[in-house]
PDB file of N, CA and C in Angstrom:
ATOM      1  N   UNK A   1      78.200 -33.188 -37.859  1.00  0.00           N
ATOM      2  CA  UNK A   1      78.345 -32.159 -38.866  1.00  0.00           C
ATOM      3  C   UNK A   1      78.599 -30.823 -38.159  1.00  0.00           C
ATOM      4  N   UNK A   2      79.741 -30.247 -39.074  1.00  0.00           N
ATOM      5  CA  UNK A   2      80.216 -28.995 -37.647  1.00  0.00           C
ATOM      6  C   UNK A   2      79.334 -27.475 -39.077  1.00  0.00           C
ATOM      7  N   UNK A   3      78.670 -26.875 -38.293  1.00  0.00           N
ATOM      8  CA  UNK A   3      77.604 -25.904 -39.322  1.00  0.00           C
ATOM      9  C   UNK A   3      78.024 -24.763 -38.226  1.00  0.00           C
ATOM     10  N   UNK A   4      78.475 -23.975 -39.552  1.00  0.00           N
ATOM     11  CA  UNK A   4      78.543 -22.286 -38.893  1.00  0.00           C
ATOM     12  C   UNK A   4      77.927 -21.297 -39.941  1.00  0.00           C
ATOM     13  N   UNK A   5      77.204 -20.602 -39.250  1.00  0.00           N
ATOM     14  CA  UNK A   5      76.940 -19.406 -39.942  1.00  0.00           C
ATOM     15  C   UNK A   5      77.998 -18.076 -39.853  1.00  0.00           C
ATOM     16  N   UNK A   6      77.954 -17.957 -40.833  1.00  0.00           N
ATOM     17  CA  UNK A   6      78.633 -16.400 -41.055  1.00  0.00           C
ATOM     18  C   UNK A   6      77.607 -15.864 -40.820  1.00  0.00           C
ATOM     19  N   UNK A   7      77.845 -14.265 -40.321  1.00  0.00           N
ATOM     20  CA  UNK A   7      77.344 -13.063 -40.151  1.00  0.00           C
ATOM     21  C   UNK A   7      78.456 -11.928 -40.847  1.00  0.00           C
ATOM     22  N   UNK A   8      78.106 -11.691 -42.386  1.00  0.00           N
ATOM     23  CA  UNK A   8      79.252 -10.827 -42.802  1.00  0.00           C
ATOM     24  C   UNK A   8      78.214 -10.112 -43.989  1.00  0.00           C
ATOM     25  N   UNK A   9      78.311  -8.850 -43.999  1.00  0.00           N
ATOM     26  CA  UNK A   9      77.928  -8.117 -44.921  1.00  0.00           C
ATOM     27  C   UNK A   9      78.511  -7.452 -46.362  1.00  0.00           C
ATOM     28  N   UNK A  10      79.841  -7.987 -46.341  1.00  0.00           N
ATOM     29  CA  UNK A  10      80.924  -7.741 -47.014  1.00  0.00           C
ATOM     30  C   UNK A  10      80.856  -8.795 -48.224  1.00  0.00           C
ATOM     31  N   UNK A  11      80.417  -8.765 -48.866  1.00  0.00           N
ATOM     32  CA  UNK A  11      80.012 -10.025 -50.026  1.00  0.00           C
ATOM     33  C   UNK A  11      81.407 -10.569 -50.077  1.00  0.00           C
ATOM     34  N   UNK A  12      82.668 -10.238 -50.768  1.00  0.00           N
ATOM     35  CA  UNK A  12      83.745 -10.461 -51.047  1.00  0.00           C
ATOM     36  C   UNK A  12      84.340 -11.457 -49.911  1.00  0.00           C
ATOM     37  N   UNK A  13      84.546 -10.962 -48.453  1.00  0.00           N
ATOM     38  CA  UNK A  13      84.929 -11.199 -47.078  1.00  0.00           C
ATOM     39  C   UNK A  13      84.039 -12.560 -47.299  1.00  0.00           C
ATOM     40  N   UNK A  14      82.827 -12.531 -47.051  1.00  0.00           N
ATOM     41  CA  UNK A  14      81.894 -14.018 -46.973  1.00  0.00           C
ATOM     42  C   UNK A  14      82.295 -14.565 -47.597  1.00  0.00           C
ATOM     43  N   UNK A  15      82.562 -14.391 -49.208  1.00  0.00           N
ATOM     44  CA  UNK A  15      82.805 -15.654 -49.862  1.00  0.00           C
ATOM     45  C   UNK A  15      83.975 -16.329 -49.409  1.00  0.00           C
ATOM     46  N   UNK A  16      84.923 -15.504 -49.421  1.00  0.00           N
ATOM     47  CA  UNK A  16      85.882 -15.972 -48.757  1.00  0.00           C
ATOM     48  C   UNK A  16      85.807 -17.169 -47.959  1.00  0.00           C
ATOM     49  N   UNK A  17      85.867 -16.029 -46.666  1.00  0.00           N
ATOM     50  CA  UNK A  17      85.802 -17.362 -45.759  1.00  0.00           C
ATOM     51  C   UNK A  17      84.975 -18.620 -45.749  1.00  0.00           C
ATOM     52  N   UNK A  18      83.394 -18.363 -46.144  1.00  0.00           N
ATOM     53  CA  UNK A  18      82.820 -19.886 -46.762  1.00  0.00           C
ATOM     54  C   UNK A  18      83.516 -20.443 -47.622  1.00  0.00           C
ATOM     55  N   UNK A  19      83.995 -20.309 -48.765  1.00  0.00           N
ATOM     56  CA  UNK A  19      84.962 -21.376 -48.913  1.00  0.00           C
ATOM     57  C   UNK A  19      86.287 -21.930 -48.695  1.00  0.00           C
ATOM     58  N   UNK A  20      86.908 -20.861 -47.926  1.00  0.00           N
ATOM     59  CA  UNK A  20      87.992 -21.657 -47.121  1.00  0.00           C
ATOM     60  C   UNK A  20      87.114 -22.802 -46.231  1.00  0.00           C
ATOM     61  N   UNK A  21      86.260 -22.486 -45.190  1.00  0.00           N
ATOM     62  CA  UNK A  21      85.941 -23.186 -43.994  1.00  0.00           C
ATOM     63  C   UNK A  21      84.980 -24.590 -45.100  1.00  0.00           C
ATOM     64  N   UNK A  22      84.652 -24.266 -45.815  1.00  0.00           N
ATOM     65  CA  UNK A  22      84.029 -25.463 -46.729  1.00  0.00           C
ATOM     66  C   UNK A  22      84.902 -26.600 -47.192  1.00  0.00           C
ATOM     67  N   UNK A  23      85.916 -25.849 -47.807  1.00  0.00           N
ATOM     68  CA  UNK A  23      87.341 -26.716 -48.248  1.00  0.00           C
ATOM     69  C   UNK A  23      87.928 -27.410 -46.968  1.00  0.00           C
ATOM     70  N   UNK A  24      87.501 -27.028 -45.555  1.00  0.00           N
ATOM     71  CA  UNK A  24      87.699 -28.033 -44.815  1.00  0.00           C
ATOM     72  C   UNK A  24      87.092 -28.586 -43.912  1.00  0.00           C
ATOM     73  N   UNK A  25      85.366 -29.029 -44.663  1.00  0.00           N
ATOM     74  CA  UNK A  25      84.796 -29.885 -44.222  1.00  0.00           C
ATOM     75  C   UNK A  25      83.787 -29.344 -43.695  1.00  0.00           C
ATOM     76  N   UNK A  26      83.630 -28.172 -43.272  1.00  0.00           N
ATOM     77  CA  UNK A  26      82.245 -27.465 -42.391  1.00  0.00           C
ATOM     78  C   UNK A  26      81.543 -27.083 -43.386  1.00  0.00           C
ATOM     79  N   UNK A  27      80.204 -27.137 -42.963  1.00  0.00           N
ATOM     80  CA  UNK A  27      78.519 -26.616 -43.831  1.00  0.00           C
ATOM     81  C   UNK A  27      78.739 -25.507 -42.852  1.00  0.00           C
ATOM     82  N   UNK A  28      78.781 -24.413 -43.945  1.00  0.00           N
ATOM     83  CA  UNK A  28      78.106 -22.452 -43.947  1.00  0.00           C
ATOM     84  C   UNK A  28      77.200 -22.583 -44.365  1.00  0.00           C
ATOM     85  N   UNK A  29      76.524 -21.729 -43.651  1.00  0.00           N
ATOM     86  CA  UNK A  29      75.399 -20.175 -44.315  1.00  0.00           C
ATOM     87  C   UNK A  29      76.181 -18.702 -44.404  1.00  0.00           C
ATOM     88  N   UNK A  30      75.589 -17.657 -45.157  1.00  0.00           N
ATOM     89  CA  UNK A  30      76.375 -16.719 -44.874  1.00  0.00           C
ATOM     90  C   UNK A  30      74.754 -15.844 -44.831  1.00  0.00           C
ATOM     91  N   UNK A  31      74.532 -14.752 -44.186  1.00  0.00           N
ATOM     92  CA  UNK A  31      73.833 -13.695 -43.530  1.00  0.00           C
ATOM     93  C   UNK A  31      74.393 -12.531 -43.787  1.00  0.00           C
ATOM     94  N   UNK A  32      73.811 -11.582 -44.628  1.00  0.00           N
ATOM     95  CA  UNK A  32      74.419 -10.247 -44.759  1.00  0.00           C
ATOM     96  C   UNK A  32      73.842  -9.259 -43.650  1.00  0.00           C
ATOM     97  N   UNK A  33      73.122  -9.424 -42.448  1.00  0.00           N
ATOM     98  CA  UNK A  33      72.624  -8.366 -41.597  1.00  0.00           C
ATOM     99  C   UNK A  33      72.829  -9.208 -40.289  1.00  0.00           C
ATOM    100  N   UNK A  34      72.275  -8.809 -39.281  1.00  0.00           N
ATOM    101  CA  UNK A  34      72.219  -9.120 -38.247  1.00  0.00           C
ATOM    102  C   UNK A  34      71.064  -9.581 -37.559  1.00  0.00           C
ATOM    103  N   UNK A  35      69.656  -8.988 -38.436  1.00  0.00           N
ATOM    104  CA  UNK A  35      68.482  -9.758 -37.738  1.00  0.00           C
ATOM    105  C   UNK A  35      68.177 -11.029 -38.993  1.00  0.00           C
ATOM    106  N   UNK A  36      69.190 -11.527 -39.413  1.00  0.00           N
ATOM    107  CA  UNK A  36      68.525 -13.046 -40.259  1.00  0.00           C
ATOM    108  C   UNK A  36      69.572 -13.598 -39.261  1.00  0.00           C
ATOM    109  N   UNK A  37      70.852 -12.960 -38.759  1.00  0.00           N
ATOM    110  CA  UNK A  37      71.634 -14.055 -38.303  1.00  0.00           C
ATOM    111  C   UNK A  37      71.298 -14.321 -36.717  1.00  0.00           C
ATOM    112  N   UNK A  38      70.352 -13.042 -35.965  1.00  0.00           N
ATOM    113  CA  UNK A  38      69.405 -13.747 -34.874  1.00  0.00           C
ATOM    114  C   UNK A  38      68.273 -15.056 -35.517  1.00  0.00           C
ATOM    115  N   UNK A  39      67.702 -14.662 -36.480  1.00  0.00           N
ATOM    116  CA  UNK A  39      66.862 -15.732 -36.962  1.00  0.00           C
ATOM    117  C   UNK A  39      67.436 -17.149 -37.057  1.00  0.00           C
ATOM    118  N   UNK A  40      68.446 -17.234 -37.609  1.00  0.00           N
ATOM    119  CA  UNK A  40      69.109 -18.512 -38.026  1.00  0.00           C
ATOM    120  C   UNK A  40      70.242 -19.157 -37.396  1.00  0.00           C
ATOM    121  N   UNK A  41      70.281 -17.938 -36.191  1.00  0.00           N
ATOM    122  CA  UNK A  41      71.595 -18.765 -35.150  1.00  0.00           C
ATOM    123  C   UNK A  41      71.564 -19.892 -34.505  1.00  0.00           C
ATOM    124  N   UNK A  42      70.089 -20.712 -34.238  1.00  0.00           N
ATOM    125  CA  UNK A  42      69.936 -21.956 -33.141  1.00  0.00           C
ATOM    126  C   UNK A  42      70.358 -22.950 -34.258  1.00  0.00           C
ATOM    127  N   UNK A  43      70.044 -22.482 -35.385  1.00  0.00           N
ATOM    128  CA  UNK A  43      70.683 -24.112 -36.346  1.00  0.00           C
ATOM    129  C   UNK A  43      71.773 -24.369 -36.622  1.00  0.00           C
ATOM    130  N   UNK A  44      72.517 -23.301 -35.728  1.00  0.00           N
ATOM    131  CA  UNK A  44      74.214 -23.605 -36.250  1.00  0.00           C
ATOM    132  C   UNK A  44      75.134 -24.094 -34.672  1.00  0.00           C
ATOM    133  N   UNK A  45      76.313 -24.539 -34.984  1.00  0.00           N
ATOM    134  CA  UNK A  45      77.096 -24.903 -34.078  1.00  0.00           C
ATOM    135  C   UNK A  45      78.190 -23.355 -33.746  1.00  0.00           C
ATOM    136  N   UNK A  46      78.356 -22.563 -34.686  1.00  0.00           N
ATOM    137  CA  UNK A  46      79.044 -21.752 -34.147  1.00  0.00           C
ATOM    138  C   UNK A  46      78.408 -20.870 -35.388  1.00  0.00           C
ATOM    139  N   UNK A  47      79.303 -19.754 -34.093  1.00  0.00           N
ATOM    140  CA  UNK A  47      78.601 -18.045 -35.431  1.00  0.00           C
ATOM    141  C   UNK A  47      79.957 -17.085 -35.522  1.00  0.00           C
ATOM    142  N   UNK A  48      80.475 -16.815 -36.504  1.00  0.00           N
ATOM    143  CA  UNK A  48      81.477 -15.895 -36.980  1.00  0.00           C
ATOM    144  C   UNK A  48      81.076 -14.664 -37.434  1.00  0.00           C
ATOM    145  N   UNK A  49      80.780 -14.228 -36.572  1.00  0.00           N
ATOM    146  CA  UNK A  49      79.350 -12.184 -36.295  1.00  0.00           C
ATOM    147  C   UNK A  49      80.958 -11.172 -36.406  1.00  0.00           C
ATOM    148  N   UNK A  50      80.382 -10.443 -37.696  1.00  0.00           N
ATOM    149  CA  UNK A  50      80.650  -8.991 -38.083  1.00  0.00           C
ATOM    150  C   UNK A  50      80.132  -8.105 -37.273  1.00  0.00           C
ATOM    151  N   UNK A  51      80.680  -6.965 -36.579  1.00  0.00           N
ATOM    152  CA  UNK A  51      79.897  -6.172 -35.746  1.00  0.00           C
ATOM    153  C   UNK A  51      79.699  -5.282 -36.426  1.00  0.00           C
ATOM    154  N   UNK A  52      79.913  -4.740 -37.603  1.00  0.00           N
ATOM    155  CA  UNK A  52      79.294  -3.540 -38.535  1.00  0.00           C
ATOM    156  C   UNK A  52      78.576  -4.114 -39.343  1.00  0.00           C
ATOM    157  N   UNK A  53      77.295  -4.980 -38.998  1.00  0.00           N
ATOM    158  CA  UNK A  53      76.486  -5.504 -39.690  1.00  0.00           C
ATOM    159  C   UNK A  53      74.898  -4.404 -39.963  1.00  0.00           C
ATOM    160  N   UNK A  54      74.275  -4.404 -40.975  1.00  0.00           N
ATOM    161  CA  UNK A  54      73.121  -3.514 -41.087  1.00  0.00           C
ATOM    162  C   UNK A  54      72.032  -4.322 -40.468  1.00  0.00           C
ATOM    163  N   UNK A  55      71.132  -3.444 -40.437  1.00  0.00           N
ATOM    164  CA  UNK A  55      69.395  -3.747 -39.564  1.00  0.00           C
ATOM    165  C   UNK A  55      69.877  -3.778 -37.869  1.00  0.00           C
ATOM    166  N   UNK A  56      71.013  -4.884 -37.466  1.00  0.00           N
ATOM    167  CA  UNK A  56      71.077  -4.849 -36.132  1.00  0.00           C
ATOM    168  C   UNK A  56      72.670  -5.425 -36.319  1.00  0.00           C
ATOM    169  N   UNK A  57      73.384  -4.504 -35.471  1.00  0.00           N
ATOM    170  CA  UNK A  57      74.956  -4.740 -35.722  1.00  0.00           C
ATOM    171  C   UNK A  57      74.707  -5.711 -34.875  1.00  0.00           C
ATOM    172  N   UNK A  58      75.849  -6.254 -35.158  1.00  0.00           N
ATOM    173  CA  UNK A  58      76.973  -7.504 -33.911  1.00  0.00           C
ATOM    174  C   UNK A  58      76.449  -7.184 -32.707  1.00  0.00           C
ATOM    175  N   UNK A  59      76.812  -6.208 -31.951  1.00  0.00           N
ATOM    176  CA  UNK A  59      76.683  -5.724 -30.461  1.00  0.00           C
ATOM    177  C   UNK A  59      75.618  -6.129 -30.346  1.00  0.00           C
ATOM    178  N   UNK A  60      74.324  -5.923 -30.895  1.00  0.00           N
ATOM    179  CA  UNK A  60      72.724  -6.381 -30.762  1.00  0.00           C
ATOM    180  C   UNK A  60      72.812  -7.673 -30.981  1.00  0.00           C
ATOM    181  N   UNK A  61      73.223  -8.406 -31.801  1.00  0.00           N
ATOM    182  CA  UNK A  61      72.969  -9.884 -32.109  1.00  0.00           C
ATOM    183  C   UNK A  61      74.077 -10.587 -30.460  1.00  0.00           C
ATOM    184  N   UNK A  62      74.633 -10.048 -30.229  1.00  0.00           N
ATOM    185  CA  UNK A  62      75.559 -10.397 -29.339  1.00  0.00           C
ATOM    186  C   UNK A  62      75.021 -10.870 -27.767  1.00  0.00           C
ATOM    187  N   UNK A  63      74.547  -9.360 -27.860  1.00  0.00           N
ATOM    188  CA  UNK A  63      73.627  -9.062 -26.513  1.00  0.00           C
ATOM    189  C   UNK A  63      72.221 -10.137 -26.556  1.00  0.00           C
ATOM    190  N   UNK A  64      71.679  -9.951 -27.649  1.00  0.00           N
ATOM    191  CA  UNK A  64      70.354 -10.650 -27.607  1.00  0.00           C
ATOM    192  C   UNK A  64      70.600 -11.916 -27.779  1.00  0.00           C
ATOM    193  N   UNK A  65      71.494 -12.601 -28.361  1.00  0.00           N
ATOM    194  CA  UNK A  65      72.101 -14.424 -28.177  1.00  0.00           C
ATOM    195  C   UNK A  65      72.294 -14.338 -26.517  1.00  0.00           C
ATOM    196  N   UNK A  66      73.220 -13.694 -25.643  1.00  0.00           N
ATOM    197  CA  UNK A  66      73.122 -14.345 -24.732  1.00  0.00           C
ATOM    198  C   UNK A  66      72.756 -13.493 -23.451  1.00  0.00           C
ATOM    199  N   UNK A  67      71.495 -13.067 -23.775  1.00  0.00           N
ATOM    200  CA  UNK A  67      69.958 -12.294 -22.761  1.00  0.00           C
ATOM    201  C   UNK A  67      69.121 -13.429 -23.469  1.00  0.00           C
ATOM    202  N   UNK A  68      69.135 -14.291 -24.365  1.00  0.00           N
ATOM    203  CA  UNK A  68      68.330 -15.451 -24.361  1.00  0.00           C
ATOM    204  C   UNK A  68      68.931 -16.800 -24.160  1.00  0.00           C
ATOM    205  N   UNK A  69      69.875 -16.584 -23.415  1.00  0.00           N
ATOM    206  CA  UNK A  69      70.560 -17.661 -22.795  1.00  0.00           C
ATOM    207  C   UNK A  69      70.942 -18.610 -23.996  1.00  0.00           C
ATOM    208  N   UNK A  70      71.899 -18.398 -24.971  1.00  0.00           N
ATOM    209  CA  UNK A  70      71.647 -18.930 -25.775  1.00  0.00           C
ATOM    210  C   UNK A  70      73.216 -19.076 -25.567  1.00  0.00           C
ATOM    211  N   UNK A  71      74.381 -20.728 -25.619  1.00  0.00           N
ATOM    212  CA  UNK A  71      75.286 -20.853 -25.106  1.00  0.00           C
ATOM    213  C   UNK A  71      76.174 -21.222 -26.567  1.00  0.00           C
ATOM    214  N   UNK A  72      75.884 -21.096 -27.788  1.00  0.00           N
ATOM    215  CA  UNK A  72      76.562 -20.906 -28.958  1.00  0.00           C
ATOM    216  C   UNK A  72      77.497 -20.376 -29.022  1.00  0.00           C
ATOM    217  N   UNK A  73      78.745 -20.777 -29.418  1.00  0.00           N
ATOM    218  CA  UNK A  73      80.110 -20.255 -29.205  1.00  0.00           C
ATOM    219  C   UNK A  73      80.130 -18.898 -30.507  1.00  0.00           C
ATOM    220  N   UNK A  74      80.676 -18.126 -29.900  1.00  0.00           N
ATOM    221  CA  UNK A  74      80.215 -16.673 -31.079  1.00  0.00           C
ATOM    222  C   UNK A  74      82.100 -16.312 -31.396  1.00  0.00           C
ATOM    223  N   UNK A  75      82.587 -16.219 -32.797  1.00  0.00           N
ATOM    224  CA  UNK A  75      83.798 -15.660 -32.945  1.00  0.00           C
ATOM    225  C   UNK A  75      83.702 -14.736 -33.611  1.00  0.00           C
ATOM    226  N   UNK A  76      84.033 -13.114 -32.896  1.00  0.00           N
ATOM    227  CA  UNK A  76      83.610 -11.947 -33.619  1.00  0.00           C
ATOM    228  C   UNK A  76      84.506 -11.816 -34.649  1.00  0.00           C
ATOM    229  N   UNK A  77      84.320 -11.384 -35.305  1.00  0.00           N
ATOM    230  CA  UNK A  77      85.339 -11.197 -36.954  1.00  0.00           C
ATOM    231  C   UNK A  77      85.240  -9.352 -37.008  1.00  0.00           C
ATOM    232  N   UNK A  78      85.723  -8.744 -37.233  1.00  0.00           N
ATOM    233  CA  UNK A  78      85.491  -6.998 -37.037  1.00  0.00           C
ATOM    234  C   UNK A  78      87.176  -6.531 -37.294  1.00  0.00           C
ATOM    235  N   UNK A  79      86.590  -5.147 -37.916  1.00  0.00           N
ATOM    236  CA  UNK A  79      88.159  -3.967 -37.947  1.00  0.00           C
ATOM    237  C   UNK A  79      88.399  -3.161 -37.065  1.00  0.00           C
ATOM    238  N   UNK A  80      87.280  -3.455 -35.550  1.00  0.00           N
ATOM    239  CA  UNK A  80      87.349  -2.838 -34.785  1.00  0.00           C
ATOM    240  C   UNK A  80      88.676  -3.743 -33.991  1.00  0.00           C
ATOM    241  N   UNK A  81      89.964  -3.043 -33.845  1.00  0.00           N
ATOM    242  CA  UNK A  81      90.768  -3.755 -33.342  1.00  0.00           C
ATOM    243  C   UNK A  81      91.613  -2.961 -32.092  1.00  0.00           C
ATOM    244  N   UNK A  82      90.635  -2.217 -31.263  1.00  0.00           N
ATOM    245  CA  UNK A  82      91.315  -1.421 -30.407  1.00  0.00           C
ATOM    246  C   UNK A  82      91.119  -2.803 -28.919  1.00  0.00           C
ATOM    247  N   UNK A  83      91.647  -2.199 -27.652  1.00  0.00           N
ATOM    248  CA  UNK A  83      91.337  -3.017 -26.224  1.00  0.00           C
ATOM    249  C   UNK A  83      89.968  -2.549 -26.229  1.00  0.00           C
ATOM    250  N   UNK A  84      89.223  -1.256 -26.479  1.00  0.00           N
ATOM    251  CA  UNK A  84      87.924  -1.112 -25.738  1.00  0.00           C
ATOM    252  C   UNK A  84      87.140  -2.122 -26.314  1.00  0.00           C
ATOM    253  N   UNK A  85      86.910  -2.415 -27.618  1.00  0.00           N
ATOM    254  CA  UNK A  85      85.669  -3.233 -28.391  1.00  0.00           C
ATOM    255  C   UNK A  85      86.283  -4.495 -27.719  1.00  0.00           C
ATOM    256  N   UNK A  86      87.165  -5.147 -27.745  1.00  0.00           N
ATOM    257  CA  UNK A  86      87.887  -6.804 -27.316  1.00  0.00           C
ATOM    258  C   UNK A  86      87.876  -6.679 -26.170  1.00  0.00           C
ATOM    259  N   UNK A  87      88.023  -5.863 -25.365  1.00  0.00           N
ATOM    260  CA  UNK A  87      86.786  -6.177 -23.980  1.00  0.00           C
ATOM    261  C   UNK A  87      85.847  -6.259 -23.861  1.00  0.00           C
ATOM    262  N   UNK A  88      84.930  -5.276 -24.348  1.00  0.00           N
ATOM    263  CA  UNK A  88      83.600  -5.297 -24.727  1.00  0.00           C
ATOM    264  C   UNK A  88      82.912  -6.632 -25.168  1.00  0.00           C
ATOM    265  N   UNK A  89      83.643  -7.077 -25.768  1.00  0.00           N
ATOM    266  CA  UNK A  89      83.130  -8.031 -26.819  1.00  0.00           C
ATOM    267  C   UNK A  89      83.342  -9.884 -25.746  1.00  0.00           C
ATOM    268  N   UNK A  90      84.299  -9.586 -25.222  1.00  0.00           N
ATOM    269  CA  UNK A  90      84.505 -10.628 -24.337  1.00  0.00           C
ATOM    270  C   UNK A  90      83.428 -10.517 -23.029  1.00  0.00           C
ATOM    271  N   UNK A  91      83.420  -9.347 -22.731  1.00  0.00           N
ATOM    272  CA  UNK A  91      82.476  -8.829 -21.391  1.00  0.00           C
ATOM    273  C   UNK A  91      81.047  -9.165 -21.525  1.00  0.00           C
ATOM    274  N   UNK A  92      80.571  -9.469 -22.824  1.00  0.00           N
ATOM    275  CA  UNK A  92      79.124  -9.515 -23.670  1.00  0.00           C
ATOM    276  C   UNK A  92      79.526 -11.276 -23.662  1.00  0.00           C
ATOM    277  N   UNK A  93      80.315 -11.716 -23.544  1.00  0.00           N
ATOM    278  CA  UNK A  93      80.040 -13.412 -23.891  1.00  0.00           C
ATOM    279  C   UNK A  93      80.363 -13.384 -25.438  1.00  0.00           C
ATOM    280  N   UNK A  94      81.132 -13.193 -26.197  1.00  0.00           N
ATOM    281  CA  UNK A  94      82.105 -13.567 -27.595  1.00  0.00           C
ATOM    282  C   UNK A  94      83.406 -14.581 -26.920  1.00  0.00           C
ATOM    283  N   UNK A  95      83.075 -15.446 -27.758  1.00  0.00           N
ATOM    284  CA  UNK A  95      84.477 -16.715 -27.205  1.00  0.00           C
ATOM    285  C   UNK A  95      85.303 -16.551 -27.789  1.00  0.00           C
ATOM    286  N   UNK A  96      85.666 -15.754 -28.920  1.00  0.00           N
ATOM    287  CA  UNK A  96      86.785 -15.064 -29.648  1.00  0.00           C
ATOM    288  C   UNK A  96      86.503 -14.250 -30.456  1.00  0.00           C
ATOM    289  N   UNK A  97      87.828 -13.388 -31.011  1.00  0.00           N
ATOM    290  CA  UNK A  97      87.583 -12.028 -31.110  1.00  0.00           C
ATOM    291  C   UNK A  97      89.039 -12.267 -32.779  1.00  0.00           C
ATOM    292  N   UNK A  98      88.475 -11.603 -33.769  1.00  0.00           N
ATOM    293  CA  UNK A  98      89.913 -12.062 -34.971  1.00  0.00           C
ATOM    294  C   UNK A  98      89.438 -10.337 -35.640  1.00  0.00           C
ATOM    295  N   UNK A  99      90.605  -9.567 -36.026  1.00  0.00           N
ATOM    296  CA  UNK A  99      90.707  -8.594 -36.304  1.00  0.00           C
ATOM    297  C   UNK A  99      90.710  -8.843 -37.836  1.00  0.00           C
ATOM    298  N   UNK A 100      90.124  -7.805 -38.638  1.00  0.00           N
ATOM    299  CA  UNK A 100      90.230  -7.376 -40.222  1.00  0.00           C
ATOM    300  C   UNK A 100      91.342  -6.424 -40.560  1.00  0.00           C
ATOM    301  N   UNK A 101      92.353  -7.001 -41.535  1.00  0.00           N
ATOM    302  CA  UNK A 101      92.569  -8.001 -42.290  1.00  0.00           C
ATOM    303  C   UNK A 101      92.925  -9.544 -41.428  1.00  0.00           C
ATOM    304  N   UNK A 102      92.943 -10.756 -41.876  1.00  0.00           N
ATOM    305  CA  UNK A 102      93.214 -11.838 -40.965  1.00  0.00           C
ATOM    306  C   UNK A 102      93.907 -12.555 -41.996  1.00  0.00           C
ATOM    307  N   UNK A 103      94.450 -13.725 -41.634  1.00  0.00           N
ATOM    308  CA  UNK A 103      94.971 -14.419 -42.417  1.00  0.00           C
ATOM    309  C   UNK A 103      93.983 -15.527 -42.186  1.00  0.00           C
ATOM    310  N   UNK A 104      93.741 -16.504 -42.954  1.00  0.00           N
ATOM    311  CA  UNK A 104      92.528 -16.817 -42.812  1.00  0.00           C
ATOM    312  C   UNK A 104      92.968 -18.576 -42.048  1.00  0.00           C
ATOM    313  N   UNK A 105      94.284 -18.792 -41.866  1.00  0.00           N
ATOM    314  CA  UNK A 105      94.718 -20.116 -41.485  1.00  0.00           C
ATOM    315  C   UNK A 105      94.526 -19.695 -40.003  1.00  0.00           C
ATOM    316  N   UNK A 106      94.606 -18.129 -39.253  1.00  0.00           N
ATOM    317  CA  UNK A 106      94.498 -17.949 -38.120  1.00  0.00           C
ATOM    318  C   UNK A 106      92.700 -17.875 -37.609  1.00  0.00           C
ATOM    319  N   UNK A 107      91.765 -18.224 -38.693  1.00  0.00           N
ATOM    320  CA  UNK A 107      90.708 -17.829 -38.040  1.00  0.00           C
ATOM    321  C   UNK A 107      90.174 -19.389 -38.117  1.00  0.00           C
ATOM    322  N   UNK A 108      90.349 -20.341 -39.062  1.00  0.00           N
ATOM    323  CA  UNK A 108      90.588 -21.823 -39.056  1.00  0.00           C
ATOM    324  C   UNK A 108      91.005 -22.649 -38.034  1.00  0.00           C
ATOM    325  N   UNK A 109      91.865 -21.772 -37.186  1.00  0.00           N
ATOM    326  CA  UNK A 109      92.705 -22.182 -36.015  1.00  0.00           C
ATOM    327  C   UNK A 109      91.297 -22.215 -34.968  1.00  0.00           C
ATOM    328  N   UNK A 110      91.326 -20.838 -34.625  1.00  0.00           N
ATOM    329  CA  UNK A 110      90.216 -20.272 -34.023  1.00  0.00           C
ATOM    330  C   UNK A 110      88.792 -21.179 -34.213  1.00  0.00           C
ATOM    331  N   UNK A 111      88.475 -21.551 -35.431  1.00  0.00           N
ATOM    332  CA  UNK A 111      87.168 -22.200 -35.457  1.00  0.00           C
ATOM    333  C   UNK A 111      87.206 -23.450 -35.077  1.00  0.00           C
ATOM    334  N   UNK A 112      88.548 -24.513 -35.424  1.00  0.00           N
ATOM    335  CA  UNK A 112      88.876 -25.627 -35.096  1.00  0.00           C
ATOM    336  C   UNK A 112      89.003 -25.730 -33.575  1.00  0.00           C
ATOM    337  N   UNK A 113      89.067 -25.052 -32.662  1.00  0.00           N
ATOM    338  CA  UNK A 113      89.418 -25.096 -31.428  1.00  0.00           C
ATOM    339  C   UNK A 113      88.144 -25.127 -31.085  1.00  0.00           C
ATOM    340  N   UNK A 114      86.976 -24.702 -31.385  1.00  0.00           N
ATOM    341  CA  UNK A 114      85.665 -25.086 -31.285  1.00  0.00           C
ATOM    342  C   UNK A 114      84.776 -26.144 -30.883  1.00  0.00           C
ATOM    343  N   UNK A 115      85.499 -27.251 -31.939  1.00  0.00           N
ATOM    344  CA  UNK A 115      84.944 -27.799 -32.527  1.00  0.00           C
ATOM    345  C   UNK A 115      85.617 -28.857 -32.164  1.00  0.00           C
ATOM    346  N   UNK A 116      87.043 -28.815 -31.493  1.00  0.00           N
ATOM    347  CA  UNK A 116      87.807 -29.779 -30.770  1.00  0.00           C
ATOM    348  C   UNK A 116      87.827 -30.128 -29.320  1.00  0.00           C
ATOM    349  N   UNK A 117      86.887 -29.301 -28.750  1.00  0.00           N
ATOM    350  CA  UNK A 117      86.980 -29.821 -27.046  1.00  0.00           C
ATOM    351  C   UNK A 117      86.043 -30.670 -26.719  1.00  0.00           C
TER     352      UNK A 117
END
């Protein structure tokens, strides 16, 4: 069973993508902050983290997944779409990085590659 949590605070954005990624076969959760989606990250196979998340953005959930050695494949989802954050974000241990707006067959791509090696 391939289980990802969202990390999205954007009600609209979450639904979304949970039911695209549902319609093909994966069990979501969705998390509107960042300290439920530290809470609930070991039960998932992958995490799709918003970095403008409230209580503790992305960058914190980021950092603190892997300062606890925690080897969960993380695909940041964000409108931060400059080189500094997508280095950043790679430099912190994010295994991919998908800019806002997305098309959502390109972030499917992205999650399937996951879930295929």
């Amino acid at each position: 069973m391939n289980r990802i949590l969202i990390a999205e605070d954007e009600e609209r954005l979450a639904a979304f993508i949970e039911k695209g990624l549902r319609r093909n076969g994966f069990v979501t959760a969705v998390v509107p902050d960042g300290e439920q989606a530290l809470q609930m990250a070991e039960q998932f196979e992958l995490l799709l983290l918003d970095l403008g998340l409230p209580i503790k953005d992305g960058w914190v959930v980021l950092k603190e997944l892997r300062s606890q050695g925690k080897r969960l494949p993380i695909i940041i989802v964000t409108a931060f779409n400059d080189d500094d954050n997508l280095n950043s974000a790679f430099n912190l241990g994010a295994n991919g990085y998908v800019t806002k707006p997305f098309r959502f067959s390109d972030l499917l791509q992205k999650v399937k590659s996951h879930f295929s090696g």
